[in-house]
PDB file of N, CA and C in Angstrom:
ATOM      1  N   UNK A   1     -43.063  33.806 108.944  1.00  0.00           N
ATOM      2  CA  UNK A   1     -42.698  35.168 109.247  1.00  0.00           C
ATOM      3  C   UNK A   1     -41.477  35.114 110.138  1.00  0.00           C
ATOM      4  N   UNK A   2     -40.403  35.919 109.757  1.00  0.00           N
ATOM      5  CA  UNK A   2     -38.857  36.120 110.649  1.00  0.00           C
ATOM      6  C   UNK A   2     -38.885  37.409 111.078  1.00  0.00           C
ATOM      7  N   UNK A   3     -39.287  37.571 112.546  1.00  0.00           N
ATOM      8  CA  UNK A   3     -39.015  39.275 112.935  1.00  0.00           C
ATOM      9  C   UNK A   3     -37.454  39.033 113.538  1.00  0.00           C
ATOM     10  N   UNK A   4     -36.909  40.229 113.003  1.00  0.00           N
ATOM     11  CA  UNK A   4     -35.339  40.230 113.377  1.00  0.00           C
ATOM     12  C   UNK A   4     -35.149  41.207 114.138  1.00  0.00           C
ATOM     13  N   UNK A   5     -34.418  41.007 115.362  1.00  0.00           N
ATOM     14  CA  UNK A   5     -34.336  42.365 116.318  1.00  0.00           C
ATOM     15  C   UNK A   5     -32.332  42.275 116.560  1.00  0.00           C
ATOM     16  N   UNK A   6     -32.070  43.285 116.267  1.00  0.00           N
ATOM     17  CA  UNK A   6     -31.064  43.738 116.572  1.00  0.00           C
ATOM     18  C   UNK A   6     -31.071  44.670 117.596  1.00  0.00           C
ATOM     19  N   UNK A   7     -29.747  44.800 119.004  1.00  0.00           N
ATOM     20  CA  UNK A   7     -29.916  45.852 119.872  1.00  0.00           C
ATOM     21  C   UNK A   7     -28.846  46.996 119.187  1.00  0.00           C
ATOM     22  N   UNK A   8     -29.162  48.049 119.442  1.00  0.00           N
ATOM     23  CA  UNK A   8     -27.800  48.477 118.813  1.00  0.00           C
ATOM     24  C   UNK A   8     -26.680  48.394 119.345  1.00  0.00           C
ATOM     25  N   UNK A   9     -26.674  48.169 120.577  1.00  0.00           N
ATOM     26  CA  UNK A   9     -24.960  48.025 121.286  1.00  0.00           C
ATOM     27  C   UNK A   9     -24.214  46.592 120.748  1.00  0.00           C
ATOM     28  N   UNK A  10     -24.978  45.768 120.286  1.00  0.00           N
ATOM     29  CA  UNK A  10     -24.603  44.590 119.983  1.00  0.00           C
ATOM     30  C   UNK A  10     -25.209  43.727 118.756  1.00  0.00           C
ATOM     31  N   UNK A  11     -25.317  44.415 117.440  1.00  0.00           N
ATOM     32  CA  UNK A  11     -26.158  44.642 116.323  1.00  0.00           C
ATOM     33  C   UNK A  11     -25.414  42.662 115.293  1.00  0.00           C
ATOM     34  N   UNK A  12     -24.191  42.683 116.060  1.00  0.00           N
ATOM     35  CA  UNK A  12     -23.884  41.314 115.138  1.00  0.00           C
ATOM     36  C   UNK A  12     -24.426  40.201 116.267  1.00  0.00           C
ATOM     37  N   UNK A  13     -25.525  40.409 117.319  1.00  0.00           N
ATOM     38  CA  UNK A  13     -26.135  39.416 117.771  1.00  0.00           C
ATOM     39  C   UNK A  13     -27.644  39.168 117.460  1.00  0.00           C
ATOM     40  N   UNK A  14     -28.042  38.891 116.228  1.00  0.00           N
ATOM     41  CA  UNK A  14     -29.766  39.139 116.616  1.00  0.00           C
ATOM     42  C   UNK A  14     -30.590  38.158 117.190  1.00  0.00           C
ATOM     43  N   UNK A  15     -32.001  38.541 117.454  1.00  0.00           N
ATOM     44  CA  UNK A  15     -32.759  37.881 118.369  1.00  0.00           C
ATOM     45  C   UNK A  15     -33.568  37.144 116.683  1.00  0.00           C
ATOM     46  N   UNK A  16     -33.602  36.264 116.398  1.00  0.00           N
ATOM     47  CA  UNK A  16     -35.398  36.022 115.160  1.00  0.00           C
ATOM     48  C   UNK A  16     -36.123  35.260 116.233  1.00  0.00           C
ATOM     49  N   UNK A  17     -37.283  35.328 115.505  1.00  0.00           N
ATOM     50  CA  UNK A  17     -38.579  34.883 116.340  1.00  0.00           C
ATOM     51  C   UNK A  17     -39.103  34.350 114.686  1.00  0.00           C
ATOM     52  N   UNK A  18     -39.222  32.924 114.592  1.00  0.00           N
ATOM     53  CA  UNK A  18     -39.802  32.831 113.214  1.00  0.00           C
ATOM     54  C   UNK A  18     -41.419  32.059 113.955  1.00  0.00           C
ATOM     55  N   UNK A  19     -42.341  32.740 112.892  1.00  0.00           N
ATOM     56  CA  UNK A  19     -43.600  32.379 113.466  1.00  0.00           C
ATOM     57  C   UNK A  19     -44.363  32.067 111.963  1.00  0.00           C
ATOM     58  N   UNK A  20     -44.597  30.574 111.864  1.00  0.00           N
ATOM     59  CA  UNK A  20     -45.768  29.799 110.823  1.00  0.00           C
ATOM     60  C   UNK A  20     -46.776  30.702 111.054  1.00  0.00           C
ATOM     61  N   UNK A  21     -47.225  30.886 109.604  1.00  0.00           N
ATOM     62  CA  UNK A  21     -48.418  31.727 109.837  1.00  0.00           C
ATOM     63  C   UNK A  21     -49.316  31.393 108.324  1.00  0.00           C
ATOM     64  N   UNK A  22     -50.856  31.253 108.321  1.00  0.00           N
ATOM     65  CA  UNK A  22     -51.379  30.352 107.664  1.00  0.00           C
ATOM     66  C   UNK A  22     -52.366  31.408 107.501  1.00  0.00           C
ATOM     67  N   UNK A  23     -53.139  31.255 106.069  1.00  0.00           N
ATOM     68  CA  UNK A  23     -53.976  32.084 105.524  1.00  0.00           C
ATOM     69  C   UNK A  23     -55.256  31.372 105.048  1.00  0.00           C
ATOM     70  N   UNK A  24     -56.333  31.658 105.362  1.00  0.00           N
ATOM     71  CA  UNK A  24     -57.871  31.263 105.063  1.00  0.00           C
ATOM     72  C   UNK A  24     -57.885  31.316 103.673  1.00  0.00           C
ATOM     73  N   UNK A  25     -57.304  32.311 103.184  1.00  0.00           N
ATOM     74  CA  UNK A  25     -57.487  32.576 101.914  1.00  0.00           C
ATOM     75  C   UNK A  25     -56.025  32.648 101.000  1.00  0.00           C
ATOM     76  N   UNK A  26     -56.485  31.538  99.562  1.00  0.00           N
ATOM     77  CA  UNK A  26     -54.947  32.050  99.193  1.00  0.00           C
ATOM     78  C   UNK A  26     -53.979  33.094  99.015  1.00  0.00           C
ATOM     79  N   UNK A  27     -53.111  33.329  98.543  1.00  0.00           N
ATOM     80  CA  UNK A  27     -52.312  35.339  98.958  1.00  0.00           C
ATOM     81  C   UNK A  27     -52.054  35.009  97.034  1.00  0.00           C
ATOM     82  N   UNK A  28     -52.531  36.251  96.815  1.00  0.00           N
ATOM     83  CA  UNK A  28     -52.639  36.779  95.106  1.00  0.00           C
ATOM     84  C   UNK A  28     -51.065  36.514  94.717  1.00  0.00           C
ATOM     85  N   UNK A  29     -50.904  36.076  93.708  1.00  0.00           N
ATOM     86  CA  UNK A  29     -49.243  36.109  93.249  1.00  0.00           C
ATOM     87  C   UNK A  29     -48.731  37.155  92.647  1.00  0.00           C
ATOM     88  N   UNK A  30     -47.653  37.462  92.648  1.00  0.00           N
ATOM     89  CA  UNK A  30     -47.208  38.752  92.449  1.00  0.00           C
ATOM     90  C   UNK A  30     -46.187  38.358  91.456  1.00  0.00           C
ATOM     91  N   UNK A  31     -46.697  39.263  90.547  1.00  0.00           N
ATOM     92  CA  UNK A  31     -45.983  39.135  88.571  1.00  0.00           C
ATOM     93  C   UNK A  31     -44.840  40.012  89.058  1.00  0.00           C
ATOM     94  N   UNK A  32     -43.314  39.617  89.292  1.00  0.00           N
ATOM     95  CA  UNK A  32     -42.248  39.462  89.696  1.00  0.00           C
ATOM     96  C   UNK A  32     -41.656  40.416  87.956  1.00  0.00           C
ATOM     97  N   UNK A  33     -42.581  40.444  86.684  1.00  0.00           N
ATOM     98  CA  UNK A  33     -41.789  40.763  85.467  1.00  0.00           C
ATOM     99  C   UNK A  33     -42.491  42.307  85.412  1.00  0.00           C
ATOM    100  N   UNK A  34     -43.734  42.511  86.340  1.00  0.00           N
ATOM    101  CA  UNK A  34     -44.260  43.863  85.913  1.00  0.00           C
ATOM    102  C   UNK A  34     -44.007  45.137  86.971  1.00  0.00           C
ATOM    103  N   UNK A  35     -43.920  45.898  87.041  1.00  0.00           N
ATOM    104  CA  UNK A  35     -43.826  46.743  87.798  1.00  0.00           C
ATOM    105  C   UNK A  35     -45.111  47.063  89.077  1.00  0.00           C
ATOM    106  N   UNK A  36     -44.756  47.174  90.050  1.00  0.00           N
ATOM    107  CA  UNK A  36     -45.677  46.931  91.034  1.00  0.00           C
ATOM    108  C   UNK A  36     -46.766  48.356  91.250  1.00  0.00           C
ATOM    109  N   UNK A  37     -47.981  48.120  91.352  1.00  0.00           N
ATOM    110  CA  UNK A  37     -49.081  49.205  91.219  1.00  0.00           C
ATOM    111  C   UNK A  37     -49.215  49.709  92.672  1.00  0.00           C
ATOM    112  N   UNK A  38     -49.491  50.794  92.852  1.00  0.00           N
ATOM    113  CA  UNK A  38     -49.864  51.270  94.219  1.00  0.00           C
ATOM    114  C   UNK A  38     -50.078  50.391  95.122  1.00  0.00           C
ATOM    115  N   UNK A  39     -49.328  50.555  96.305  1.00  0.00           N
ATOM    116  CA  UNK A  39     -49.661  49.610  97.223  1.00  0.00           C
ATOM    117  C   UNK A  39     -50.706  49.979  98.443  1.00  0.00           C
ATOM    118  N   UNK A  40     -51.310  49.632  99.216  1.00  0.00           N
ATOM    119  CA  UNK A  40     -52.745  49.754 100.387  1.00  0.00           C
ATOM    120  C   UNK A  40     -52.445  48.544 100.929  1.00  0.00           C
ATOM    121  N   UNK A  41     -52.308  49.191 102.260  1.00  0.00           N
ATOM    122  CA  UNK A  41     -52.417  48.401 103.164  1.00  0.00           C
ATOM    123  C   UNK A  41     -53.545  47.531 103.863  1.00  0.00           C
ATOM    124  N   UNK A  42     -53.662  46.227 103.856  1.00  0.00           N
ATOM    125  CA  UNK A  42     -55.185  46.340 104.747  1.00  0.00           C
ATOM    126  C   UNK A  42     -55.769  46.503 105.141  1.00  0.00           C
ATOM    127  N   UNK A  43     -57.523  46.889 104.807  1.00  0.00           N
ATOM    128  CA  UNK A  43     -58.184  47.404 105.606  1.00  0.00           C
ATOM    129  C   UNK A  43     -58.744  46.147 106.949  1.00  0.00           C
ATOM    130  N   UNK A  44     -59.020  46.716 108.095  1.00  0.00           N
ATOM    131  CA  UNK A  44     -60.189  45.855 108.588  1.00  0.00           C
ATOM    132  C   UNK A  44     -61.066  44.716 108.071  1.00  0.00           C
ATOM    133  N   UNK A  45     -62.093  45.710 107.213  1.00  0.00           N
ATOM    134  CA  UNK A  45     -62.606  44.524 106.632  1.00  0.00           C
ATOM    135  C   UNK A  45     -62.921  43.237 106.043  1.00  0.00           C
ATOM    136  N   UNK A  46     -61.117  43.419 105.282  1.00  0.00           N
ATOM    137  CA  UNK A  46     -60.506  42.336 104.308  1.00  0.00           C
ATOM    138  C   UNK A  46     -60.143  40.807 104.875  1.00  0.00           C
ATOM    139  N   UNK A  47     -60.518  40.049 104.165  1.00  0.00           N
ATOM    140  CA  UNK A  47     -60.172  38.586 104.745  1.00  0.00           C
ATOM    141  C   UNK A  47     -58.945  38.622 105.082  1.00  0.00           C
ATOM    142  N   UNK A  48     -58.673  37.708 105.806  1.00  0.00           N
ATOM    143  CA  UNK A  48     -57.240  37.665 106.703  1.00  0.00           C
ATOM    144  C   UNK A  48     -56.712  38.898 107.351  1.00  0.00           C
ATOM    145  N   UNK A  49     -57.648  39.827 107.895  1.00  0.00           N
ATOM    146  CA  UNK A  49     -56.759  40.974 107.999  1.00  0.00           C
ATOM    147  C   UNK A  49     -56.741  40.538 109.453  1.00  0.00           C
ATOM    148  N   UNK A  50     -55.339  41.146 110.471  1.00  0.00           N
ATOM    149  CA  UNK A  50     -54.709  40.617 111.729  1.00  0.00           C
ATOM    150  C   UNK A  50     -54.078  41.564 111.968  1.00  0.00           C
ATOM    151  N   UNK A  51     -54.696  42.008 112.819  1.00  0.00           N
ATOM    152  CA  UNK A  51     -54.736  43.572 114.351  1.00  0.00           C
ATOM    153  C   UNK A  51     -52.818  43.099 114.422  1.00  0.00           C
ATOM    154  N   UNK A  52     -52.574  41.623 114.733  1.00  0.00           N
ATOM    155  CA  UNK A  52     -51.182  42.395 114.978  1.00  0.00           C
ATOM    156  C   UNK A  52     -50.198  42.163 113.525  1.00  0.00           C
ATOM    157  N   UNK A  53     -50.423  41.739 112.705  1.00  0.00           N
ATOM    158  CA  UNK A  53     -49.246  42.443 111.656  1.00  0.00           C
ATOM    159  C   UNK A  53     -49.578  43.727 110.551  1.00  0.00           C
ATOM    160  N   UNK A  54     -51.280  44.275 111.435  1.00  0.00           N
ATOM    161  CA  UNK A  54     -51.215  45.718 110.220  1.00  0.00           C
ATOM    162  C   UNK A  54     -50.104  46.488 110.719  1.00  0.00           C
ATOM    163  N   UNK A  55     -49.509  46.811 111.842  1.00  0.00           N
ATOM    164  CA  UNK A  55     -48.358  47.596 111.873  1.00  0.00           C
ATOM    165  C   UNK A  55     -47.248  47.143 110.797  1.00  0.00           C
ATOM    166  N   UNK A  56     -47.034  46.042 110.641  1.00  0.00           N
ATOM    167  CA  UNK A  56     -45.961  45.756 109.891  1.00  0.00           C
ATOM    168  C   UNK A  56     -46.269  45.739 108.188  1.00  0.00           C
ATOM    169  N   UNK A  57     -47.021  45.650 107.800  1.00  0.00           N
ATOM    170  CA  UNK A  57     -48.119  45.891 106.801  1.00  0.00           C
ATOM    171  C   UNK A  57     -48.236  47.641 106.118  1.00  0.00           C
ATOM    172  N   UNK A  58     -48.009  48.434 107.044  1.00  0.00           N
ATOM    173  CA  UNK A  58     -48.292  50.378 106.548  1.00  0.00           C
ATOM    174  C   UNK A  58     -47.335  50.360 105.333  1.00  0.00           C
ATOM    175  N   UNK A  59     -46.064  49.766 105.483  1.00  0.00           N
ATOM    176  CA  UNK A  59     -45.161  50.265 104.146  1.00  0.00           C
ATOM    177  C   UNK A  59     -45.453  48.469 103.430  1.00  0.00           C
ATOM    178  N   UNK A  60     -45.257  48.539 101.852  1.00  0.00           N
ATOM    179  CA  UNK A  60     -45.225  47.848 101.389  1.00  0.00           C
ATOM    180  C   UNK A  60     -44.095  46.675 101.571  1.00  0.00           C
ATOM    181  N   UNK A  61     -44.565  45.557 101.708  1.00  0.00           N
ATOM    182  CA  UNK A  61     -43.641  44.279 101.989  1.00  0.00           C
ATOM    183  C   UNK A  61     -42.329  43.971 100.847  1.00  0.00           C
ATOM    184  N   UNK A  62     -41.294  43.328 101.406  1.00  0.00           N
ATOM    185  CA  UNK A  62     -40.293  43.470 100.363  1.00  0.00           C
ATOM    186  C   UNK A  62     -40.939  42.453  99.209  1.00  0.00           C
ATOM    187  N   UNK A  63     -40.662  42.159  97.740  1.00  0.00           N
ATOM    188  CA  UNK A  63     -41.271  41.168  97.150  1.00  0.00           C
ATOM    189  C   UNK A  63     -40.208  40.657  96.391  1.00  0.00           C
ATOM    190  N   UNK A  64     -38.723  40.689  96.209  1.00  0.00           N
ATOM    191  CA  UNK A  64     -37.938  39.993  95.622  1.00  0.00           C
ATOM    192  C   UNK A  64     -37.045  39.845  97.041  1.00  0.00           C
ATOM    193  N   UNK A  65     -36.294  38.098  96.855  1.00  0.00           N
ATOM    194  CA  UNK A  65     -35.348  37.756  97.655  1.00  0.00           C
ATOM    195  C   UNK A  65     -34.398  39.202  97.782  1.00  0.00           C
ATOM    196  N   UNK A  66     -34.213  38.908  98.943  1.00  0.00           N
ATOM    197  CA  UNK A  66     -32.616  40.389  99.229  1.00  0.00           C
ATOM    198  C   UNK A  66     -33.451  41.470  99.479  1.00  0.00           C
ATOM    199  N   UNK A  67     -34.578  41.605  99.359  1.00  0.00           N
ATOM    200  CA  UNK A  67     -34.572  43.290  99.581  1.00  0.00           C
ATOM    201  C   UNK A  67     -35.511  43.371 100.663  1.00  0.00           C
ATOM    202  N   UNK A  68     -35.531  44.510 101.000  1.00  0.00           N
ATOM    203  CA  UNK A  68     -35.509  44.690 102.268  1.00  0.00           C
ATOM    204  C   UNK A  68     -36.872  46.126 102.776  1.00  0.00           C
ATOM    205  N   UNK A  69     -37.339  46.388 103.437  1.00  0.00           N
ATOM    206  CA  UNK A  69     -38.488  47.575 103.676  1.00  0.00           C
ATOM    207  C   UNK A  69     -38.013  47.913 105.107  1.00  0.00           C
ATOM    208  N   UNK A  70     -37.823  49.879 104.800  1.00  0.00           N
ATOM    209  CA  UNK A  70     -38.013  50.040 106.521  1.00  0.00           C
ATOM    210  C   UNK A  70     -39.386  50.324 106.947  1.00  0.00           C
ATOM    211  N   UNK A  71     -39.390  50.120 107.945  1.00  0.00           N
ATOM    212  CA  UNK A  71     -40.903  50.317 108.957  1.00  0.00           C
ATOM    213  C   UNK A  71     -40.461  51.220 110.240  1.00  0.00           C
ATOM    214  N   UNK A  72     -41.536  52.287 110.390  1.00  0.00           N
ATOM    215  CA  UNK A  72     -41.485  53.188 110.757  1.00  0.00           C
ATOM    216  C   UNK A  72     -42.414  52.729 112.033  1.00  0.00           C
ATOM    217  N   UNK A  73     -42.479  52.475 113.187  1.00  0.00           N
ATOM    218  CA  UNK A  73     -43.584  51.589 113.983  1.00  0.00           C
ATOM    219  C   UNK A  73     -43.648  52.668 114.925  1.00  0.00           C
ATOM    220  N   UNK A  74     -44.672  53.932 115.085  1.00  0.00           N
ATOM    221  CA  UNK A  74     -44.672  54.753 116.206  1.00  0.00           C
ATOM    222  C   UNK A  74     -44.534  53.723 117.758  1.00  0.00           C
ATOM    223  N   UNK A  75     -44.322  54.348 118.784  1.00  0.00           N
ATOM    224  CA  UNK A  75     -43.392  54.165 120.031  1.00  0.00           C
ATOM    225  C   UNK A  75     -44.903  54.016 120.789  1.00  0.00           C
ATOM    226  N   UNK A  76     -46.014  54.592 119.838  1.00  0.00           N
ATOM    227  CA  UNK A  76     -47.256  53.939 121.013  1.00  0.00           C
ATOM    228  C   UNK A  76     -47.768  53.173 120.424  1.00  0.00           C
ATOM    229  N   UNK A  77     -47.887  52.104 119.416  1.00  0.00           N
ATOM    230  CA  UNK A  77     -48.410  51.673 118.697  1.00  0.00           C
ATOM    231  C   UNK A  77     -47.473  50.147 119.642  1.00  0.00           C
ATOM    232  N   UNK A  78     -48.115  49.027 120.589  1.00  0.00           N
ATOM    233  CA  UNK A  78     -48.165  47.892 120.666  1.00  0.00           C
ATOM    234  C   UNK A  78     -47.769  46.677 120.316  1.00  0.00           C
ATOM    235  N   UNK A  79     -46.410  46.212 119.738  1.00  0.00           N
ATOM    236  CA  UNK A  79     -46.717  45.194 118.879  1.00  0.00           C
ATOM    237  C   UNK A  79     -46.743  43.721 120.555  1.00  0.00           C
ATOM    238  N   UNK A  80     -47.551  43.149 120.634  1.00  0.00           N
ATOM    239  CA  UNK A  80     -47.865  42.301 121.511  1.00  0.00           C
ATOM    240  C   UNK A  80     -47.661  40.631 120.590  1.00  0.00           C
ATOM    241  N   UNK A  81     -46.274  40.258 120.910  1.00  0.00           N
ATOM    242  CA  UNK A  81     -45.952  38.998 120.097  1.00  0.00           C
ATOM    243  C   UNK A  81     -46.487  37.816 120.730  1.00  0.00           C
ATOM    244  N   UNK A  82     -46.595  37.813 121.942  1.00  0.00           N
ATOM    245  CA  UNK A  82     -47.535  36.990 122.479  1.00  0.00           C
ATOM    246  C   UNK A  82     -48.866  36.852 121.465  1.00  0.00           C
ATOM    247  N   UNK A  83     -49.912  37.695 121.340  1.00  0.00           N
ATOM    248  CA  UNK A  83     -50.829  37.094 120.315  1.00  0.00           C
ATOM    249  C   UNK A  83     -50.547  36.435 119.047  1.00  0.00           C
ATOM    250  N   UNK A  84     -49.031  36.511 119.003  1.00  0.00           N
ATOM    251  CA  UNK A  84     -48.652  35.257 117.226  1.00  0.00           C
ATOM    252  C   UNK A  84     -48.555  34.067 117.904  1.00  0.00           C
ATOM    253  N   UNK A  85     -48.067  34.283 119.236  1.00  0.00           N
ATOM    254  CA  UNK A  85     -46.968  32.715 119.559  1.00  0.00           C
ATOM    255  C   UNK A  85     -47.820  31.871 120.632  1.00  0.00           C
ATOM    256  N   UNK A  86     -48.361  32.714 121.429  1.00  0.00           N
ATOM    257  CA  UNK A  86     -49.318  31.977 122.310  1.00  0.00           C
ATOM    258  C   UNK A  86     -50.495  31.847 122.459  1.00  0.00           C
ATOM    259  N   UNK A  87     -51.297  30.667 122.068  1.00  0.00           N
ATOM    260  CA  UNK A  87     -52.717  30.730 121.939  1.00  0.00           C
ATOM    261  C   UNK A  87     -53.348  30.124 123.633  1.00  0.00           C
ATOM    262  N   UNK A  88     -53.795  30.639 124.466  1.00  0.00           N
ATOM    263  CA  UNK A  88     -53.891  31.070 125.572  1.00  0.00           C
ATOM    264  C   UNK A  88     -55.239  29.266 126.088  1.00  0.00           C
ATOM    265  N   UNK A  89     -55.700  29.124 124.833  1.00  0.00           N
ATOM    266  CA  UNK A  89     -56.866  28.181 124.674  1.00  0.00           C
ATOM    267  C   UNK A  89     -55.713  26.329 124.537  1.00  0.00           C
ATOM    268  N   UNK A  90     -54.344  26.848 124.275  1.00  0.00           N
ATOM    269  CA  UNK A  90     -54.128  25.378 123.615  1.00  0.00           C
ATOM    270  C   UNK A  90     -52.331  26.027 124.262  1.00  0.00           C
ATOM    271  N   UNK A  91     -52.677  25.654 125.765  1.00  0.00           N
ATOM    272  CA  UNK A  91     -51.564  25.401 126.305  1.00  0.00           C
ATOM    273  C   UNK A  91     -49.755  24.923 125.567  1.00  0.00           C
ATOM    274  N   UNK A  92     -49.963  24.473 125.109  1.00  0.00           N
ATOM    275  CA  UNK A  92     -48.401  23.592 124.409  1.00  0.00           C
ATOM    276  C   UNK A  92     -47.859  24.843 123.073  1.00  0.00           C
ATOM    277  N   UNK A  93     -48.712  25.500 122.688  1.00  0.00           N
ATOM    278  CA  UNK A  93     -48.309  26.477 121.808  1.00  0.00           C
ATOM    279  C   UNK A  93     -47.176  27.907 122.799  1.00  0.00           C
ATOM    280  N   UNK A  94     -47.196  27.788 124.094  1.00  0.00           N
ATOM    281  CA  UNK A  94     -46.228  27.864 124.862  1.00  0.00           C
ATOM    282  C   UNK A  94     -44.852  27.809 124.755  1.00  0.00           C
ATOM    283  N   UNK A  95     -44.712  26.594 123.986  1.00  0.00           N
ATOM    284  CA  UNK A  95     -42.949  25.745 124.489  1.00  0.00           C
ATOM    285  C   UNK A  95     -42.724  26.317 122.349  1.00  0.00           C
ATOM    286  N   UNK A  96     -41.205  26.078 122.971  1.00  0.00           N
ATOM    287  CA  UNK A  96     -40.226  26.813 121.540  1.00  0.00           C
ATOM    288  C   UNK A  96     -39.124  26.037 121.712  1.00  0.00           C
ATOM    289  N   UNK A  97     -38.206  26.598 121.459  1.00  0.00           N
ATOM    290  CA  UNK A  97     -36.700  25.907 120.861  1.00  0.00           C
ATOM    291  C   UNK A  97     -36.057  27.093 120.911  1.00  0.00           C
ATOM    292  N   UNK A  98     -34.504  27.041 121.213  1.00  0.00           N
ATOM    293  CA  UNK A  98     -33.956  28.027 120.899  1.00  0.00           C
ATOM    294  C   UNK A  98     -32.584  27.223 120.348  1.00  0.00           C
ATOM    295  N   UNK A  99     -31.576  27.881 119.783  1.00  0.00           N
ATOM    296  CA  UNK A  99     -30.577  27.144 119.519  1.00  0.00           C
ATOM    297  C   UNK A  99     -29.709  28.360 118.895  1.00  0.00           C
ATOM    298  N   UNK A 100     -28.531  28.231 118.609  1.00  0.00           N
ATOM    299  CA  UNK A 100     -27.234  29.350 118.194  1.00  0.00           C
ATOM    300  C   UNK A 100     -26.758  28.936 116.821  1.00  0.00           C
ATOM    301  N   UNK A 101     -27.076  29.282 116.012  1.00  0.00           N
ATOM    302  CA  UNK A 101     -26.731  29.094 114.510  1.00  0.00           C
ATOM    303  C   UNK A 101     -26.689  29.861 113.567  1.00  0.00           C
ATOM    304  N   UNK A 102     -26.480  29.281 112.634  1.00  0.00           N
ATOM    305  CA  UNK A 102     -27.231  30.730 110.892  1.00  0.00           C
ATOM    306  C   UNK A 102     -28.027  30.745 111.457  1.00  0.00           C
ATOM    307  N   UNK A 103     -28.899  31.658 110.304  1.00  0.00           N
ATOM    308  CA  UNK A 103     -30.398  31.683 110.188  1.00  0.00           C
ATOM    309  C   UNK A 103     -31.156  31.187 109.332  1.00  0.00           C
ATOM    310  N   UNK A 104     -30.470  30.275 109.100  1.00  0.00           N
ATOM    311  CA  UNK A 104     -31.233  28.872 108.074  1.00  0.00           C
ATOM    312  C   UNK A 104     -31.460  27.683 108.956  1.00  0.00           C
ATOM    313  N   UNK A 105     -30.487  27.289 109.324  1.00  0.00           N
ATOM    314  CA  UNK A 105     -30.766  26.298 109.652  1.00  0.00           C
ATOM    315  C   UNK A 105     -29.737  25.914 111.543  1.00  0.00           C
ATOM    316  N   UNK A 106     -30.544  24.588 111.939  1.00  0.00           N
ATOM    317  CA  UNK A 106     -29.607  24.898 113.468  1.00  0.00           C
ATOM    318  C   UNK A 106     -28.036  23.991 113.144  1.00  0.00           C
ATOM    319  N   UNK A 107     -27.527  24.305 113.921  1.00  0.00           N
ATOM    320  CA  UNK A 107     -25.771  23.684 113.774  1.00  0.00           C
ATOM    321  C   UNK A 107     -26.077  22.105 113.888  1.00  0.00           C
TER     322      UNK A 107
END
């Protein structure tokens, strides 16, 4: 997962935060030749479902390279990135990297 934050005063600098993220269950493949059926967002109930990316989850995810989804994230609605990046039980999940490059790869 790549969350991209742009400020607007300075929109050709962005911040990514890329975060590995691993699924219990495999993720259904998506027939790329048919037209896509109503989309629903996760409920609760559903395997893998995760309190912090149903916000990002309400509008349907992009599914071909290049394109792109806006998200509408009300102003009280939480997103707390600490629960992706820091697991509070396993200290070393703490430390990161930062570096100035594309966004592929570092210089």
């Amino acid at each position: 997962l790549q969350l991209v934050h742009r400020r607007a005063s300075s929109p050709t600098r962005p911040l990514i935060l890329s975060v590995l993220v691993r699924s219990e269950h495999e993720p259904q493949l998506v027939d790329l030749g048919s037209a896509a059926g109503p989309y629903k967002a996760p409920k609760p109930n559903e395997a893998d479902w995760n309190r912090f990316f149903q916000p990002l989850l309400l509008s349907r995810p992009p599914d071909v390279d290049g394109s792109s989804t806006e998200l509408l994230i009300p102003e009280s609605t939480v997103l707390d990135i600490n629960s992706i990046v820091v697991n509070p039980l396993l200290p070393e999940t703490s430390d990161y990297f930062s570096y100035l490059g594309s966004l592929t790869a570092p210089p």
